[in-house]
C-alpha atoms as a PDB file:
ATOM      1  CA  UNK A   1     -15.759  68.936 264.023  1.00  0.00           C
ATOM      2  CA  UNK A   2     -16.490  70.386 260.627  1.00  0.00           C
ATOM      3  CA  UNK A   3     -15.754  73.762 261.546  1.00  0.00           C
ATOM      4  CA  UNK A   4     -12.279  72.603 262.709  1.00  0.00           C
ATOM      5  CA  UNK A   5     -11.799  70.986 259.366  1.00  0.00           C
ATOM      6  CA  UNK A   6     -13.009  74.077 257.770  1.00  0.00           C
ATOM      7  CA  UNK A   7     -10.446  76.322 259.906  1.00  0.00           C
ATOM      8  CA  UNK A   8      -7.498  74.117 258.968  1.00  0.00           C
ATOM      9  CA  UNK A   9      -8.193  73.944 255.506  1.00  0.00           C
ATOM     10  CA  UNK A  10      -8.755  77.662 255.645  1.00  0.00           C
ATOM     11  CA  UNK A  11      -5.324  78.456 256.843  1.00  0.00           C
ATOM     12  CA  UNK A  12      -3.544  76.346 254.449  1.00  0.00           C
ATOM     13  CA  UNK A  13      -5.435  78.277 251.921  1.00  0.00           C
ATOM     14  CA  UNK A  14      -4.618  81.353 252.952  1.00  0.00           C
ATOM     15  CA  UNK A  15      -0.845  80.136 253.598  1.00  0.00           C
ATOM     16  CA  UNK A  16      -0.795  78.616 249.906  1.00  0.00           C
ATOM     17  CA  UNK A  17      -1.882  82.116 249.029  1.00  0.00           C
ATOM     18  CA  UNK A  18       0.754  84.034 250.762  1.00  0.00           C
ATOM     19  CA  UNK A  19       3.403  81.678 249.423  1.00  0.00           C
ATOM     20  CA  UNK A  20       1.896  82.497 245.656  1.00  0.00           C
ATOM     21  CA  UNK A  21       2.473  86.253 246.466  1.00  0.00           C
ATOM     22  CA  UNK A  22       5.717  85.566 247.998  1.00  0.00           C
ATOM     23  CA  UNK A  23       6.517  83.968 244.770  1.00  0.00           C
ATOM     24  CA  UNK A  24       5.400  86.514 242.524  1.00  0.00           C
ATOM     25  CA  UNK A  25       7.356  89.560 244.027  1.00  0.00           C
ATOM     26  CA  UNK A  26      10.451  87.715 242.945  1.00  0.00           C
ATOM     27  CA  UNK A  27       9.696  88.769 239.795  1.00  0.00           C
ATOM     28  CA  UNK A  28       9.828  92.665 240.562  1.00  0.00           C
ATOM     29  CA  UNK A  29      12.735  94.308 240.953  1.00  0.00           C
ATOM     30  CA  UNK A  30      12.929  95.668 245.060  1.00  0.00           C
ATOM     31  CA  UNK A  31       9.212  93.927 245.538  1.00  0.00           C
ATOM     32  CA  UNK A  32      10.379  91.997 248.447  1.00  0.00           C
ATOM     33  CA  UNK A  33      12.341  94.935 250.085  1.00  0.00           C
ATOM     34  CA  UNK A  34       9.498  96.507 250.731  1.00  0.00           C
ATOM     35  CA  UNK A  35       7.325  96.186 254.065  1.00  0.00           C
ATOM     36  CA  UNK A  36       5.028  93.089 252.574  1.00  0.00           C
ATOM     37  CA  UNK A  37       7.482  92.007 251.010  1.00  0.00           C
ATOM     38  CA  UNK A  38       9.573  91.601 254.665  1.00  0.00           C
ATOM     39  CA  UNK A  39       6.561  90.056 256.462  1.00  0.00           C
ATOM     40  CA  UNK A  40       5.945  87.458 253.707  1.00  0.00           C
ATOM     41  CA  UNK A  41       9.665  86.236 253.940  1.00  0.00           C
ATOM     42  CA  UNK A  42       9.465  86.097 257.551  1.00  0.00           C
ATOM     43  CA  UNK A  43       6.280  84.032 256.595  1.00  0.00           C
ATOM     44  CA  UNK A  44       7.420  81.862 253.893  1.00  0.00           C
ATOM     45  CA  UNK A  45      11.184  81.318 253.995  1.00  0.00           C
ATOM     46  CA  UNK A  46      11.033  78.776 257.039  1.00  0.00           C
ATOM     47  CA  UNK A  47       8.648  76.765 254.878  1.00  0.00           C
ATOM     48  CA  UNK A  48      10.688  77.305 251.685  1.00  0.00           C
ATOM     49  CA  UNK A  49      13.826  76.790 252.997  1.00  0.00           C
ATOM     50  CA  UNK A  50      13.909  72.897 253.018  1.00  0.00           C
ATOM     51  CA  UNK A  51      12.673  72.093 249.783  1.00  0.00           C
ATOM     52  CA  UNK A  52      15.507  74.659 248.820  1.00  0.00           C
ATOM     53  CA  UNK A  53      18.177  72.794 250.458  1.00  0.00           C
ATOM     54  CA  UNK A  54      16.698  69.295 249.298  1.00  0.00           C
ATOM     55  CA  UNK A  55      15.584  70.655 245.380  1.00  0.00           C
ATOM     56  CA  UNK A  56      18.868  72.135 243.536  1.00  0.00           C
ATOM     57  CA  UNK A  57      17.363  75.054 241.298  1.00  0.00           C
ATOM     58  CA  UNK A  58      17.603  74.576 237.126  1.00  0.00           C
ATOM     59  CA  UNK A  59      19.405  76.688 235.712  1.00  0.00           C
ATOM     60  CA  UNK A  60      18.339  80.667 237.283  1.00  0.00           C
ATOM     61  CA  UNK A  61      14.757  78.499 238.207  1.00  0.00           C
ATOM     62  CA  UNK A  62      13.637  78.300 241.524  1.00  0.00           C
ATOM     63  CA  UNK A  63      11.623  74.768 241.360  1.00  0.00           C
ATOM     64  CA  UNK A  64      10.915  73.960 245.066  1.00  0.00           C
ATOM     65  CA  UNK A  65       7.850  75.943 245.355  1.00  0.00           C
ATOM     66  CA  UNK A  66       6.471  73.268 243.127  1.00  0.00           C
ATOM     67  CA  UNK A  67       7.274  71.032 245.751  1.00  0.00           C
ATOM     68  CA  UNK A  68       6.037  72.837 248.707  1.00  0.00           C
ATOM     69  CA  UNK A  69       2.618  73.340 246.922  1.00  0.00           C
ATOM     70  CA  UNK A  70       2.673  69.580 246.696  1.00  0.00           C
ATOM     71  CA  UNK A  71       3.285  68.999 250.109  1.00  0.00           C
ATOM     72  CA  UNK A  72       0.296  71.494 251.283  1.00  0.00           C
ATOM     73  CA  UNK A  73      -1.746  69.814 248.605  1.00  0.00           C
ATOM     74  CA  UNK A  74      -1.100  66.828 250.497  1.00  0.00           C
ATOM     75  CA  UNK A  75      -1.816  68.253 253.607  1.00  0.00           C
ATOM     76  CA  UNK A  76      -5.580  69.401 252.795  1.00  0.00           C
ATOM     77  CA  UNK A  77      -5.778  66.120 251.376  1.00  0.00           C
ATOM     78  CA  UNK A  78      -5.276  64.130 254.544  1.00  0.00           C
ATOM     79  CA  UNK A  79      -6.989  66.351 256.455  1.00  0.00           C
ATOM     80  CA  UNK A  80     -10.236  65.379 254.355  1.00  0.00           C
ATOM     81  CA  UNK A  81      -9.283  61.825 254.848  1.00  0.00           C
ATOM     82  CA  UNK A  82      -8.274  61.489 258.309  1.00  0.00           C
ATOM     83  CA  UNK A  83     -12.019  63.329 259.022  1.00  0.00           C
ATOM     84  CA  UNK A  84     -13.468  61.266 257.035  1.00  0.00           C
ATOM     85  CA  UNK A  85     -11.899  58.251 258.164  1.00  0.00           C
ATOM     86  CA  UNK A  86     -12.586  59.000 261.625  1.00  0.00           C
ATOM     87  CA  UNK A  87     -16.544  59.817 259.940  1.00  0.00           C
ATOM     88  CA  UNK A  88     -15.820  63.794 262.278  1.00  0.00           C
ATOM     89  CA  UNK A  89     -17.112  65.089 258.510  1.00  0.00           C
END
């Protein structure tokens, strides 16, 4: 069961990575026109989109990224707990 813990953790990892990128290219001009750039929105914008609709942006800032860190965060963090509750771990 560790290795199933491992793999789920792993993803969300790599996800929370992606989303970082995704993040980043907004911040160069044409970045996310570009063939990455494509893939990572088809990737990230269903996630992003509703902490968008829910968190208003301040000002030209983009906050609900913050938010959908949080929320994967979270996720890892009940992962751990619901294996460990269970004692899978």
């Amino acid at each position: 069961m560790y290795s199933l813990l491992w793999f789920l953790t792993t993803l969300i990892d790599i996800y929370s990575y992606a989303l970082i990128v995704y993040i980043l290219m907004s911040w160069f001009p044409n970045a996310r026109d570009t063939k990455i750039g494509r893939l990572l929105a088809t990737i990230c914008e269903p996630y992003l989109e509703p902490f968008r609709r829910i968190i208003p942006p301040i000002g030209m800032i983009d906050i609900s990224p913050i938010a959908a860190f949080l929320v994967l965060n979270f996720a890892t963090r009940g992962l751990h707990a619901l294996f460990n509750m269970l004692h899978l771990v």
